[in-house]
N, C-alpha and C. Protein backbone atom coordinates (compact mmCIF):
# COMPACT_ATOMS: atom_id res chain seq x y z
N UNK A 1 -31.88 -147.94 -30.05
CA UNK A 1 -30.96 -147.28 -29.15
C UNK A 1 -29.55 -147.79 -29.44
N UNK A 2 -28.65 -146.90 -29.39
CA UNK A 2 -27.45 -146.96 -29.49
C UNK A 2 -26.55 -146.10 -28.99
N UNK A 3 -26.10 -146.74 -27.53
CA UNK A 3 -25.30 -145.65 -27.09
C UNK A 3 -23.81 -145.52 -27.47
N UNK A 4 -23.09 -144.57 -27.38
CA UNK A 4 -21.31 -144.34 -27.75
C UNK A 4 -20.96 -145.11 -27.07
N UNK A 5 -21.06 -145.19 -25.49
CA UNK A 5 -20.46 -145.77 -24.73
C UNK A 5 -21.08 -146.65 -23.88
N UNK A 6 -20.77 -148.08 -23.40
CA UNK A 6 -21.70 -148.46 -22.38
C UNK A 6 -20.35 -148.94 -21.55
N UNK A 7 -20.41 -149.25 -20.03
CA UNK A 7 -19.83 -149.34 -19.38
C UNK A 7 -20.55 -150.34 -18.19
N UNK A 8 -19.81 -151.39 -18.02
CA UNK A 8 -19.86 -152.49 -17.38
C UNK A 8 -19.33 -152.67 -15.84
N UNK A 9 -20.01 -152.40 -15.50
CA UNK A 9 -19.24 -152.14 -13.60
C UNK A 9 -19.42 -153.60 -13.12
N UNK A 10 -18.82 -154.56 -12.73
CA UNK A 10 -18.86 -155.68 -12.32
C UNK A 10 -18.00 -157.05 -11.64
N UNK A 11 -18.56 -157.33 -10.67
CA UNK A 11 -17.85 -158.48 -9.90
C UNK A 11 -18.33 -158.91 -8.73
N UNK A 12 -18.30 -158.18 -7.93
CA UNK A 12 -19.09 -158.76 -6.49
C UNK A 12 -20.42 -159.48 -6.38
N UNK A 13 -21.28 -159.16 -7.55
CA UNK A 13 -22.41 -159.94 -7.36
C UNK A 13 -22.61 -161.57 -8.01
N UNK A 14 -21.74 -161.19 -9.29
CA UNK A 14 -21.80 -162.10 -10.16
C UNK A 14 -20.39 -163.08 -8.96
N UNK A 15 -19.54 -162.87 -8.48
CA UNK A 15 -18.45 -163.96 -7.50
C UNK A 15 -19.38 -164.06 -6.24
N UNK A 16 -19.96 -163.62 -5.94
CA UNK A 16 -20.87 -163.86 -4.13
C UNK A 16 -21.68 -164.74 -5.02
N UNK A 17 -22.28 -164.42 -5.75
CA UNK A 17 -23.38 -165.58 -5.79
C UNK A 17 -23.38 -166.38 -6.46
N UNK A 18 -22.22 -166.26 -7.69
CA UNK A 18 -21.65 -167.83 -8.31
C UNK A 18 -21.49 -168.88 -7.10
N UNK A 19 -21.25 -168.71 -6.15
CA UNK A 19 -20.34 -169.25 -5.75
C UNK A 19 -21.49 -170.60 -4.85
N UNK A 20 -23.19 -170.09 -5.28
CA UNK A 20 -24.19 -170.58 -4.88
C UNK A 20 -24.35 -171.64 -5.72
N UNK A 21 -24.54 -170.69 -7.44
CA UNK A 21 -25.53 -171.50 -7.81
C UNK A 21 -25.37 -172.73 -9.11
N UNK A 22 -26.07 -173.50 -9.74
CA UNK A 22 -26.28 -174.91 -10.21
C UNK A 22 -25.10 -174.79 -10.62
N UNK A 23 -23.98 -176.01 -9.91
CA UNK A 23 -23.30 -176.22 -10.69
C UNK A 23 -22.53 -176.05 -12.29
N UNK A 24 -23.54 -177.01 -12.79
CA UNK A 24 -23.53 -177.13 -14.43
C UNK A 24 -23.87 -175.96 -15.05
N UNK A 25 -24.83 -175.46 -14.52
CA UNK A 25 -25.40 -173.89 -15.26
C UNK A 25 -23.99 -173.06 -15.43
N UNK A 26 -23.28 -173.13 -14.16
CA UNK A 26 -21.71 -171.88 -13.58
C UNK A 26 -20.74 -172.63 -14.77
N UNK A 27 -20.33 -173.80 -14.63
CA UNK A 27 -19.35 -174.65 -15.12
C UNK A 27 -19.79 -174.59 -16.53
N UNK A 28 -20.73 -175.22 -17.17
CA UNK A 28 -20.74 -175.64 -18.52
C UNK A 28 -21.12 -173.52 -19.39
N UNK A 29 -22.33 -173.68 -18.43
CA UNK A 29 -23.07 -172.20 -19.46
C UNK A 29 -22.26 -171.19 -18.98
N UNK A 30 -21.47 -170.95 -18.01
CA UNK A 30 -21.44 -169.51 -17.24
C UNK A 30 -22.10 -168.84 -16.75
N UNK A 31 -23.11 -169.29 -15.96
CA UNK A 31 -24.50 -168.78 -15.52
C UNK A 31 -24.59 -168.42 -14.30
N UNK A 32 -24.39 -167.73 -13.70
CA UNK A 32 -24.67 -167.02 -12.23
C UNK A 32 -25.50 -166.29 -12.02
N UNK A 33 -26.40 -166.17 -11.20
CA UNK A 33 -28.12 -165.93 -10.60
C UNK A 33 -28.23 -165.83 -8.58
N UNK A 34 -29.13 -164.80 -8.76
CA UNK A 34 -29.13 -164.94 -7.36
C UNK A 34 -29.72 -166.06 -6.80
N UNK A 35 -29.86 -166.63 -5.99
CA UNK A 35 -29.88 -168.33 -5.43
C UNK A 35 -30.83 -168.47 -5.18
N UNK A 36 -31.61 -167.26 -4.69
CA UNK A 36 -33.48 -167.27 -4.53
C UNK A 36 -34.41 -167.34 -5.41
N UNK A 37 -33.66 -167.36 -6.69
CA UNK A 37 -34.31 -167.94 -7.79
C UNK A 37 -34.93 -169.33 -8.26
N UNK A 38 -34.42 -170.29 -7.60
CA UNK A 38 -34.61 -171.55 -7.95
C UNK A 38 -35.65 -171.57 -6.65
N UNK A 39 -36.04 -171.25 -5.72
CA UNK A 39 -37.56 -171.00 -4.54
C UNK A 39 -38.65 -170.01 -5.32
N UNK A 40 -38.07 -169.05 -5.79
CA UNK A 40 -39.45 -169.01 -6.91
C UNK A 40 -39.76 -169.47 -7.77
N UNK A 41 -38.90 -170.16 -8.32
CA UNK A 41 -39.27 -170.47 -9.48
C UNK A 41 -40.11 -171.81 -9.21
N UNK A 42 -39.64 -172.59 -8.06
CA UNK A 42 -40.60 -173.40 -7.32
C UNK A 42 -42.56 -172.94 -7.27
N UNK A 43 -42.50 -172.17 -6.34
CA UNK A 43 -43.33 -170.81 -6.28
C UNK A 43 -43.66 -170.85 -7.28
N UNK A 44 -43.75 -170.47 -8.29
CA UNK A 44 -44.25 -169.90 -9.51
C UNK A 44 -44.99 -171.36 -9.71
N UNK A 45 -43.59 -172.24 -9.86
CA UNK A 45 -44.55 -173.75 -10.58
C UNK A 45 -45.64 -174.27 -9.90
N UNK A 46 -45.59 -174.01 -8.97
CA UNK A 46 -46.33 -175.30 -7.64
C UNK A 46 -45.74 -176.01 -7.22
N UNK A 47 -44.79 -176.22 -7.03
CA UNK A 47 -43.95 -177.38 -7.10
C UNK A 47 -43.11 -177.31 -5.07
N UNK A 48 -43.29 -175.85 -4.67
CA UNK A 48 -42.82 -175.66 -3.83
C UNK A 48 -43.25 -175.84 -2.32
N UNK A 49 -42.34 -176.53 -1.54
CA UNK A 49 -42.83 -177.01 0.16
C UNK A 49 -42.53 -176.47 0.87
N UNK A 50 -43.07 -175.50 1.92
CA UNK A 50 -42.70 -174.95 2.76
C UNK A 50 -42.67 -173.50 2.07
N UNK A 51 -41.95 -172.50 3.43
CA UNK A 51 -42.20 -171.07 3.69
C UNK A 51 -42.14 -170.71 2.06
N UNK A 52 -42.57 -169.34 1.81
CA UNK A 52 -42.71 -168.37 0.47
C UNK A 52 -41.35 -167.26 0.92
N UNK A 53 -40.81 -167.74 1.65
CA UNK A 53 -39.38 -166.99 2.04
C UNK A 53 -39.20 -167.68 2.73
N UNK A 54 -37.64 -168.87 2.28
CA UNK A 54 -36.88 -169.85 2.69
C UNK A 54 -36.08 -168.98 3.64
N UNK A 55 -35.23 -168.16 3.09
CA UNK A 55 -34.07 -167.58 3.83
C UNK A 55 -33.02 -168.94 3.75
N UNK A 56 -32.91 -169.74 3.30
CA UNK A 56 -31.63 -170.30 3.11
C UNK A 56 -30.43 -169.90 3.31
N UNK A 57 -29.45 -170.23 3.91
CA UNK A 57 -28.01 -169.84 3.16
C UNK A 57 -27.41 -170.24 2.13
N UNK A 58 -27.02 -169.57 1.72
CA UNK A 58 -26.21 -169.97 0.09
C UNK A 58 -25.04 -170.60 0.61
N UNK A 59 -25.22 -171.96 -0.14
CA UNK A 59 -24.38 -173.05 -0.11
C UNK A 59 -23.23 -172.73 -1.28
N UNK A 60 -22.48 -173.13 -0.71
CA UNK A 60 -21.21 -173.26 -1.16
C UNK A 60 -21.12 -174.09 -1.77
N UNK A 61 -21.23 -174.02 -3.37
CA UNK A 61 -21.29 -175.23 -4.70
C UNK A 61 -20.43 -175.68 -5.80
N UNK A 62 -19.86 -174.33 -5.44
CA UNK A 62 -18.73 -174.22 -6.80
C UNK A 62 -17.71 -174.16 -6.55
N UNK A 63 -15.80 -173.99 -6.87
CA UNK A 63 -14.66 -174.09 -6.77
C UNK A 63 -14.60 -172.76 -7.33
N UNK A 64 -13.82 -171.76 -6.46
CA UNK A 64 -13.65 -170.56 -7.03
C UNK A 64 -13.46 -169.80 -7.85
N UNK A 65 -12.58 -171.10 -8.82
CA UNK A 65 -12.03 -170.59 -10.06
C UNK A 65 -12.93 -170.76 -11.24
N UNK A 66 -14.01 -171.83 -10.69
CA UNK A 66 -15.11 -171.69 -12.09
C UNK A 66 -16.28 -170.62 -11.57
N UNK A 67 -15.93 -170.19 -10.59
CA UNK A 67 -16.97 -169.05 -10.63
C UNK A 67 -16.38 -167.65 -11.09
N UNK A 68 -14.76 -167.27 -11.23
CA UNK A 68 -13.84 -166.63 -11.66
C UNK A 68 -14.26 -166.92 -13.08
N UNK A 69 -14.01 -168.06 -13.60
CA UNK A 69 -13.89 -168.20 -15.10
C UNK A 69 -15.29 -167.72 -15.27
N UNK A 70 -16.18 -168.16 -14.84
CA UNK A 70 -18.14 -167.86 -15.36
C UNK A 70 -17.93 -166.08 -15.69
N UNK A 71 -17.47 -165.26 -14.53
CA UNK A 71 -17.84 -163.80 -14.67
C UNK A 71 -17.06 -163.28 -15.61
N UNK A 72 -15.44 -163.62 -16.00
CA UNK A 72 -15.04 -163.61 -17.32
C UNK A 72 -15.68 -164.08 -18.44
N UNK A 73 -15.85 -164.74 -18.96
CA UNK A 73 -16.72 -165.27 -20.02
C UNK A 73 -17.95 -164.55 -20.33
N UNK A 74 -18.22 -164.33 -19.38
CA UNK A 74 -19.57 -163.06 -19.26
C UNK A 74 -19.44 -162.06 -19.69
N UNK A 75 -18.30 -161.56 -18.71
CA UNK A 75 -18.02 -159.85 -19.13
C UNK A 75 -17.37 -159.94 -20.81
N UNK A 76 -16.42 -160.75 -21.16
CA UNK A 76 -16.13 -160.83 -22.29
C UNK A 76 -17.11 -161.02 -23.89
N UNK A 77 -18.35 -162.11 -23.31
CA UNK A 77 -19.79 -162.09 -24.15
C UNK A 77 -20.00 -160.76 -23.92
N UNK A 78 -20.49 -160.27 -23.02
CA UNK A 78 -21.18 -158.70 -23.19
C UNK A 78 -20.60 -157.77 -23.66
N UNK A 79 -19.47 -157.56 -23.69
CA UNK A 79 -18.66 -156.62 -24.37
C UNK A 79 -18.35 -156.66 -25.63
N UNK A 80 -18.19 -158.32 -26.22
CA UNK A 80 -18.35 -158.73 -27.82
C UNK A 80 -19.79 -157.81 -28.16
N UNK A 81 -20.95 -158.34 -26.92
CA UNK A 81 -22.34 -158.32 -28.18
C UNK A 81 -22.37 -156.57 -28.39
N UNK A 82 -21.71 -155.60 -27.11
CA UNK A 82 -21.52 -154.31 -27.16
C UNK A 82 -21.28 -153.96 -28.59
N UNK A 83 -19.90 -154.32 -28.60
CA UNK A 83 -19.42 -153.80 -29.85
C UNK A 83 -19.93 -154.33 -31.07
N UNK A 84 -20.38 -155.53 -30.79
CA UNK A 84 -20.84 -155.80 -31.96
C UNK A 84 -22.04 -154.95 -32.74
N UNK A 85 -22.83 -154.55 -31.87
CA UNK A 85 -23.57 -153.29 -32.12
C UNK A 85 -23.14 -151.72 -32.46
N UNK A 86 -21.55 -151.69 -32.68
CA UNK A 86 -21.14 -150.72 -32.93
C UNK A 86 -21.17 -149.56 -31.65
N UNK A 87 -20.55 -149.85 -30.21
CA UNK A 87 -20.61 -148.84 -29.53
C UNK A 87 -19.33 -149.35 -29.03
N UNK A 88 -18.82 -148.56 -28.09
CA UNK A 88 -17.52 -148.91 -27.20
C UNK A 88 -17.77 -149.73 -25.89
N UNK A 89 -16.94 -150.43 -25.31
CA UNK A 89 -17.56 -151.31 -24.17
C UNK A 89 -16.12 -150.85 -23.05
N UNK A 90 -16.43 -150.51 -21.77
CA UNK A 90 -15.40 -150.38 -20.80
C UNK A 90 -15.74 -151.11 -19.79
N UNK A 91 -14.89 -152.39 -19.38
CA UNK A 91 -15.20 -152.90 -18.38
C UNK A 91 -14.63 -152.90 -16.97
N UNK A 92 -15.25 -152.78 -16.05
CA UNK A 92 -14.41 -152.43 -14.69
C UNK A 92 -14.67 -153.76 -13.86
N UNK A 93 -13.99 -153.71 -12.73
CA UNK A 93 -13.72 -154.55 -11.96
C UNK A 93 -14.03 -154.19 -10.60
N UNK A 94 -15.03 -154.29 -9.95
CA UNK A 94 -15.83 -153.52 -8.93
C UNK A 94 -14.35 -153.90 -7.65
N UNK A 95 -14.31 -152.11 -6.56
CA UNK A 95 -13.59 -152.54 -5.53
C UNK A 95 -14.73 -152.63 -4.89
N UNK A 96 -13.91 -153.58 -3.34
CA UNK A 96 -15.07 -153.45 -2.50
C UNK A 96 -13.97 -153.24 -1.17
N UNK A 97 -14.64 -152.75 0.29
CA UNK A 97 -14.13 -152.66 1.08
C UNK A 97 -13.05 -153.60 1.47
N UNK A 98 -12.78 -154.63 1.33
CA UNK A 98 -11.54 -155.33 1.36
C UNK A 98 -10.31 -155.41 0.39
N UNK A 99 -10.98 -154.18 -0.39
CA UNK A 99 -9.66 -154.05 -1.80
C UNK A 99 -8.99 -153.07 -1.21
N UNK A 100 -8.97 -152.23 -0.17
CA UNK A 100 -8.31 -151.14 0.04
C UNK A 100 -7.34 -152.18 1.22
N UNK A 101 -6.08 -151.40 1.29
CA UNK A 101 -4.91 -151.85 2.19
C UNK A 101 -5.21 -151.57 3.56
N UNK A 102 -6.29 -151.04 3.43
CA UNK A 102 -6.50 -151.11 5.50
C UNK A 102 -7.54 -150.53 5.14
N UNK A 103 -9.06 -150.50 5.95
CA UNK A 103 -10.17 -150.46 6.30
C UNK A 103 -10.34 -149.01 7.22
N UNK A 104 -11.30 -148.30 6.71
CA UNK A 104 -11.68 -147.36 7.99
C UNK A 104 -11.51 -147.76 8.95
N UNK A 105 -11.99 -147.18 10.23
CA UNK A 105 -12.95 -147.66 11.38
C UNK A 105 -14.32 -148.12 11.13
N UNK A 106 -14.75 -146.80 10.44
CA UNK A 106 -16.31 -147.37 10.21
C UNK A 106 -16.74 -148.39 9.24
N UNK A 107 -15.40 -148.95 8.35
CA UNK A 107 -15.78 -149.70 7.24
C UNK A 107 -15.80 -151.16 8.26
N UNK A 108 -14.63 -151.05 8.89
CA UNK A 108 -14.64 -152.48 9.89
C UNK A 108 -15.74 -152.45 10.35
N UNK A 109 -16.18 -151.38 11.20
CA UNK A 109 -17.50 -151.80 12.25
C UNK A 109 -18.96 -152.79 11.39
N UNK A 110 -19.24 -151.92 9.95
CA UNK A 110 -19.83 -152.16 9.28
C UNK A 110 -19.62 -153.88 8.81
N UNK A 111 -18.54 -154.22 8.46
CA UNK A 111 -18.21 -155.33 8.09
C UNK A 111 -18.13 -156.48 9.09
N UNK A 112 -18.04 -155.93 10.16
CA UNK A 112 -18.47 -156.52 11.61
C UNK A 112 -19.59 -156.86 12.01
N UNK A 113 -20.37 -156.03 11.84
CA UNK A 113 -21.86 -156.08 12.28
C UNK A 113 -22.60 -157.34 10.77
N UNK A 114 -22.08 -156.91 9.92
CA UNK A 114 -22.76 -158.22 8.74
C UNK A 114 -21.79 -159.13 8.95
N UNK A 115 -21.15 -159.82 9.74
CA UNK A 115 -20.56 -160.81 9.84
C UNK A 115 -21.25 -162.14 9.97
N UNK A 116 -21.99 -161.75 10.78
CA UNK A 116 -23.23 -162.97 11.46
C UNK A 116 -24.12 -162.87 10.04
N UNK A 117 -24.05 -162.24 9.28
CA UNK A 117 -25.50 -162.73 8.38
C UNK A 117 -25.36 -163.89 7.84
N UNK A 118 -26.34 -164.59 8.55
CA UNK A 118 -26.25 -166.15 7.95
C UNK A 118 -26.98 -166.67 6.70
N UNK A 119 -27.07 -166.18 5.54
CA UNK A 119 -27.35 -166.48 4.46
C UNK A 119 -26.12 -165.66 4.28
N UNK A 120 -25.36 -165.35 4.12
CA UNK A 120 -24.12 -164.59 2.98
C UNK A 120 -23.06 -164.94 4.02
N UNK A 121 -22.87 -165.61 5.00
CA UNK A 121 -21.86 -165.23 6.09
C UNK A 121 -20.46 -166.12 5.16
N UNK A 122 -20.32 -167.25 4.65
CA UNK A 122 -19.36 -168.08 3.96
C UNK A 122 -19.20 -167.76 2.61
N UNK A 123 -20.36 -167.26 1.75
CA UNK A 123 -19.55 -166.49 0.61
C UNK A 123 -18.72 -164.99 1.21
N UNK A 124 -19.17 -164.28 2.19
CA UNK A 124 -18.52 -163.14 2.84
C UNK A 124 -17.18 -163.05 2.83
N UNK A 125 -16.71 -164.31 3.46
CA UNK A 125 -15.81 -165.13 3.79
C UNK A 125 -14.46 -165.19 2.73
N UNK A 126 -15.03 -165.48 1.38
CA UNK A 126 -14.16 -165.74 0.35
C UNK A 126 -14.64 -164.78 -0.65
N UNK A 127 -14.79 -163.68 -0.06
CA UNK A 127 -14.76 -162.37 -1.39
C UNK A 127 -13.35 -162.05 -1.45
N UNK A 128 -12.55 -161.88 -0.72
CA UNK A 128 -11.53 -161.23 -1.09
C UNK A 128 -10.93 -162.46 -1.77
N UNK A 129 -10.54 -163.48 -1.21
CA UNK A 129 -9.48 -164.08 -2.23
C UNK A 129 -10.29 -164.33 -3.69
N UNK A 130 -11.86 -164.13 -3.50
CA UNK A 130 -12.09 -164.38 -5.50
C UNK A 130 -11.52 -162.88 -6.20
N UNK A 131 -11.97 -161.92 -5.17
CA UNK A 131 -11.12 -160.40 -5.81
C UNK A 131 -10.53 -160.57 -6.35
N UNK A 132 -9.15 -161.25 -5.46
CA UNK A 132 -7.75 -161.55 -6.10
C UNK A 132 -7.64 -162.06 -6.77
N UNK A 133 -8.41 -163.39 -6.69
CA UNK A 133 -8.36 -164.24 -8.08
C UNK A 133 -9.03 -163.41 -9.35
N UNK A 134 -9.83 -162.76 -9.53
CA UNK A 134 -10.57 -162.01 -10.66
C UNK A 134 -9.83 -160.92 -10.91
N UNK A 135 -9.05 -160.38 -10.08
CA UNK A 135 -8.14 -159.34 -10.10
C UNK A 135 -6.96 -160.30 -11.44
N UNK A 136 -6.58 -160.76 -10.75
CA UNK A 136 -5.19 -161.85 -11.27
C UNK A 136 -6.22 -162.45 -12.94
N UNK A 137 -7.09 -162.79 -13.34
CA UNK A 137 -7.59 -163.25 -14.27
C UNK A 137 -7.92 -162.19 -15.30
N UNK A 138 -8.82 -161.25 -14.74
CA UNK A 138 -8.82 -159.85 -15.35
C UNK A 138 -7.15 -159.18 -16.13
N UNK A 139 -6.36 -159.22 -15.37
CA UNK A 139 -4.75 -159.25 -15.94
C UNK A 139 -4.46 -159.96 -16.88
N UNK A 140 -4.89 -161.09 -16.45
CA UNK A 140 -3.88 -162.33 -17.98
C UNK A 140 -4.70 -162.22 -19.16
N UNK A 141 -5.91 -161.88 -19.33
CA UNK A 141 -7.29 -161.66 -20.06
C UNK A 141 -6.49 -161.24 -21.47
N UNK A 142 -7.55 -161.55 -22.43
CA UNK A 142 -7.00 -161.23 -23.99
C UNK A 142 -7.80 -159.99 -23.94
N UNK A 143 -8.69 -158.93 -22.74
CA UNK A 143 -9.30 -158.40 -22.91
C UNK A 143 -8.12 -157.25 -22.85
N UNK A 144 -8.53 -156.19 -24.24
CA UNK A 144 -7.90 -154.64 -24.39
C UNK A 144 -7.32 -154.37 -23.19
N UNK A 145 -6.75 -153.82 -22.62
CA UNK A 145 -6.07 -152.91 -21.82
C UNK A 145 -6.32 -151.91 -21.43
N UNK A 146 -6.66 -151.50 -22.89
CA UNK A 146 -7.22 -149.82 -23.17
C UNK A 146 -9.05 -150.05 -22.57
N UNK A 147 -9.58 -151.10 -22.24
CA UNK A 147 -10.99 -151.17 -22.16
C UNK A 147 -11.19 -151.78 -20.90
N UNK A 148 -10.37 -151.73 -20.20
CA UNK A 148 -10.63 -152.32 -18.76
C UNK A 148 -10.07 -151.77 -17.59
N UNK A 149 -10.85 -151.55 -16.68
CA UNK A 149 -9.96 -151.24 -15.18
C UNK A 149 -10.11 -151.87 -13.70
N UNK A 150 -9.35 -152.11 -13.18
CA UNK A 150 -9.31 -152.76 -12.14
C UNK A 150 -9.50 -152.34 -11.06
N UNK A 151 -10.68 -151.70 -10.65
CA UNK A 151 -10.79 -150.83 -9.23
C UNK A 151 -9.87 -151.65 -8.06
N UNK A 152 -10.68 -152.88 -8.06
CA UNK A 152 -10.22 -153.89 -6.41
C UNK A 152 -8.58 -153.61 -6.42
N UNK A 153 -8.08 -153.51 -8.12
CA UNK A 153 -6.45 -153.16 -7.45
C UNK A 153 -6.23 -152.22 -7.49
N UNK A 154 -6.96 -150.94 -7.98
CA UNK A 154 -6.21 -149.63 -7.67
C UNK A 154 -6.36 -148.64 -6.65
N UNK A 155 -7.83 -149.34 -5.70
CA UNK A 155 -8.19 -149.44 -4.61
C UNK A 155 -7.07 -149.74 -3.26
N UNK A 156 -6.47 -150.44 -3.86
CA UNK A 156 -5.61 -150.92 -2.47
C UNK A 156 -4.19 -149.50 -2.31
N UNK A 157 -4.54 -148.68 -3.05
CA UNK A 157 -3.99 -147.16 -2.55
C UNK A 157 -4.61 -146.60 -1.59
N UNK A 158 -5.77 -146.85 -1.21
CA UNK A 158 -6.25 -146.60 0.03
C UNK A 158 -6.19 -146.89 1.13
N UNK A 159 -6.07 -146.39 2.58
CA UNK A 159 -5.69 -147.23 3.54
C UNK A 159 -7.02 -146.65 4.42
N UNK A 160 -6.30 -146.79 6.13
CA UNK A 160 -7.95 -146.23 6.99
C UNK A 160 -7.63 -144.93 7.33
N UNK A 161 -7.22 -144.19 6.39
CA UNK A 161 -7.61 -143.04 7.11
C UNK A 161 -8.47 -142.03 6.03
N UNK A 162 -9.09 -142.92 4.73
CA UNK A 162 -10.40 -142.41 4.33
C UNK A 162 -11.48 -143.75 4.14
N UNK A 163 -12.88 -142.85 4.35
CA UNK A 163 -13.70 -143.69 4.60
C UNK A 163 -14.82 -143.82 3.41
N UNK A 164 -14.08 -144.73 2.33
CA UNK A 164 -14.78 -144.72 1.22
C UNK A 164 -16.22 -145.78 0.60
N UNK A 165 -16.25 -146.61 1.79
CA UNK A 165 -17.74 -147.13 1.67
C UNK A 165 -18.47 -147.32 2.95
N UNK A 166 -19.77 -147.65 2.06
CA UNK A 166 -20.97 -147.39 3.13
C UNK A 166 -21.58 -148.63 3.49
N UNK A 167 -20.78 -149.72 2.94
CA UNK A 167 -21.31 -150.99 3.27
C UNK A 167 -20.07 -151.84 2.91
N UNK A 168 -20.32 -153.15 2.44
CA UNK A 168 -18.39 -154.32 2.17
C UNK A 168 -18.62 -153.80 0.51
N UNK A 169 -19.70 -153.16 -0.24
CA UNK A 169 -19.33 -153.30 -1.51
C UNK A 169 -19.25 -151.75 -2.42
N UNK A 170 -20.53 -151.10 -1.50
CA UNK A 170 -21.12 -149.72 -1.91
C UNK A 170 -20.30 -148.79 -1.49
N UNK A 171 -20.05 -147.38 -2.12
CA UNK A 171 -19.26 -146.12 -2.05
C UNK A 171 -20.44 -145.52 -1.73
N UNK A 172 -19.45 -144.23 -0.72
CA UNK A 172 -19.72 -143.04 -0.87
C UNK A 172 -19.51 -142.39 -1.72
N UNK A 173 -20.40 -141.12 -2.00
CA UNK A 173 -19.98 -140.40 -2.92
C UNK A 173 -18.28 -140.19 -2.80
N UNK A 174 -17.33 -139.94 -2.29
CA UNK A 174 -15.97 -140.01 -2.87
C UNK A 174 -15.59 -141.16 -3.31
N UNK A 175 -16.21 -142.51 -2.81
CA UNK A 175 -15.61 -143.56 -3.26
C UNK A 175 -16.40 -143.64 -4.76
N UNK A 176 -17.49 -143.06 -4.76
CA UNK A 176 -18.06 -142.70 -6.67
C UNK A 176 -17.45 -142.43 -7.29
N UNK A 177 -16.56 -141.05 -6.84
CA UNK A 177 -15.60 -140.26 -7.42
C UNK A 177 -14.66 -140.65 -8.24
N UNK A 178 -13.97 -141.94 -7.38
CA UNK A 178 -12.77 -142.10 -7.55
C UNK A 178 -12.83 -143.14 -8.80
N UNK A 179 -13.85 -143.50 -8.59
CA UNK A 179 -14.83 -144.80 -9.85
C UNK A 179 -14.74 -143.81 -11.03
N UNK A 180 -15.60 -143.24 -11.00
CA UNK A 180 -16.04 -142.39 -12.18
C UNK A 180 -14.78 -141.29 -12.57
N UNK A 181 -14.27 -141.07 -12.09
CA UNK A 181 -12.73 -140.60 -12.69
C UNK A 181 -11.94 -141.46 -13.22
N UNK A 182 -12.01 -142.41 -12.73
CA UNK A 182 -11.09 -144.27 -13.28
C UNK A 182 -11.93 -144.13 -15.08
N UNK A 183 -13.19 -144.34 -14.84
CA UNK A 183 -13.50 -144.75 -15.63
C UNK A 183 -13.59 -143.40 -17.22
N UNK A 184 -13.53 -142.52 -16.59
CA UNK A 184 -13.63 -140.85 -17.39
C UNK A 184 -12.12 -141.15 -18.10
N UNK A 185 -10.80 -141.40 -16.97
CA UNK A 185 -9.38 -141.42 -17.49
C UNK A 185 -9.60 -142.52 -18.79
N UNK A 186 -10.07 -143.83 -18.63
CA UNK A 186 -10.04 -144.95 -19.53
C UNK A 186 -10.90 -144.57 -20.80
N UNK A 187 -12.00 -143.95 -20.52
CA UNK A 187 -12.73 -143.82 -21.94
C UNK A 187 -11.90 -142.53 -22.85
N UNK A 188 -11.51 -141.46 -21.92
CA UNK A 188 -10.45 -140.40 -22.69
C UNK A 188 -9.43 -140.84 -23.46
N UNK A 189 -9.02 -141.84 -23.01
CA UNK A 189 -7.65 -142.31 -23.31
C UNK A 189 -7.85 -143.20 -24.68
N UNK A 190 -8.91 -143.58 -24.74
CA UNK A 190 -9.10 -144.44 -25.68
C UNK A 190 -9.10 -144.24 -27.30
């Protein structure tokens, strides 16, 4: 398989949950994983005490900027090994409901009501300023110009009087729209 184009939509998962996991893995390898991994993997070994669903909260392990640097390094490996296979690589920069300059109604309510979730409630907390920071890193990047786009900032053309997601990270279909036109303009252009 070899596609023309592959396209890389990414950030919110890989900054929420850096921000969990092993140290050294984030810092030295660039390794970010969802945090419930290291309880199965318990699980799996035998090795594990107590419930088969911890529900933990994800601890706060890392300094923001090496979880910034981890998802760069990443997106930049994947897009080398892209091309290196001879296809084109476009990488985006996921918005999420706090990239827009003012919030629905219903985006607040929504973002209200997951406030209390206490396993995500303190990475919740510091999504937007890693945005910014990944926003701001994504910029200084040796990465093309021509191969990258920045939803979280071109997002903040939005204010509350459209209601473009259905959760702090997920679109509605217009907020699809506006993705997949971003990303249609960048691969045309290229």
């Amino acid at each position: 398989m070899k596609p023309e184009v592959v396209i890389c939509h990414s950030g919110w998962n890989d900054l929420c949950l850096g921000l969990g996991c092993d140290p050294v893995l984030l810092a030295e390898y660039h390794i970010s994983y969802l945090y419930q991994f290291e309880e199965w993997a318990k699980i799996l070994h035998g090795t594990h005490e107590g419930s088969a669903n911890p529900g933990r909260p994800l601890k706060i392990l890392n300094a923001p900027e090496d979880v910034v640097e981890a998802w760069l390094s990443r997106i930049k490996q994947f897009a080398d090994l892209v091309s290196g296979m001879g296809s084109q690589c476009f990488l985006g920069l996921q918005p999420a409901a706090c990239s827009k300059s003012e919030m629905h109604p219903n985006e607040k309510a929504i973002i209200e009501r997951g406030a209390n979730n206490p396993d995500l409630r303190l990475a919740f907390e510091k999504m937007p300023a890693l945005l910014d920071m990944a926003s701001l890193r994504l910029e200084e990047s040796d990465i093309d110009p021509n191969r990258r786009i920045d939803f979280h900032d071109s997002f903040r053309a939005y204010d509350g009087t459209c209601e473009l997601f259905a959760d702090r990270v997920h679109c509605w279909p217009e907020g699809d729209e506006i993705i997949a036109r971003g990303y249609a303009e960048l691969i045309w252009r290229s």
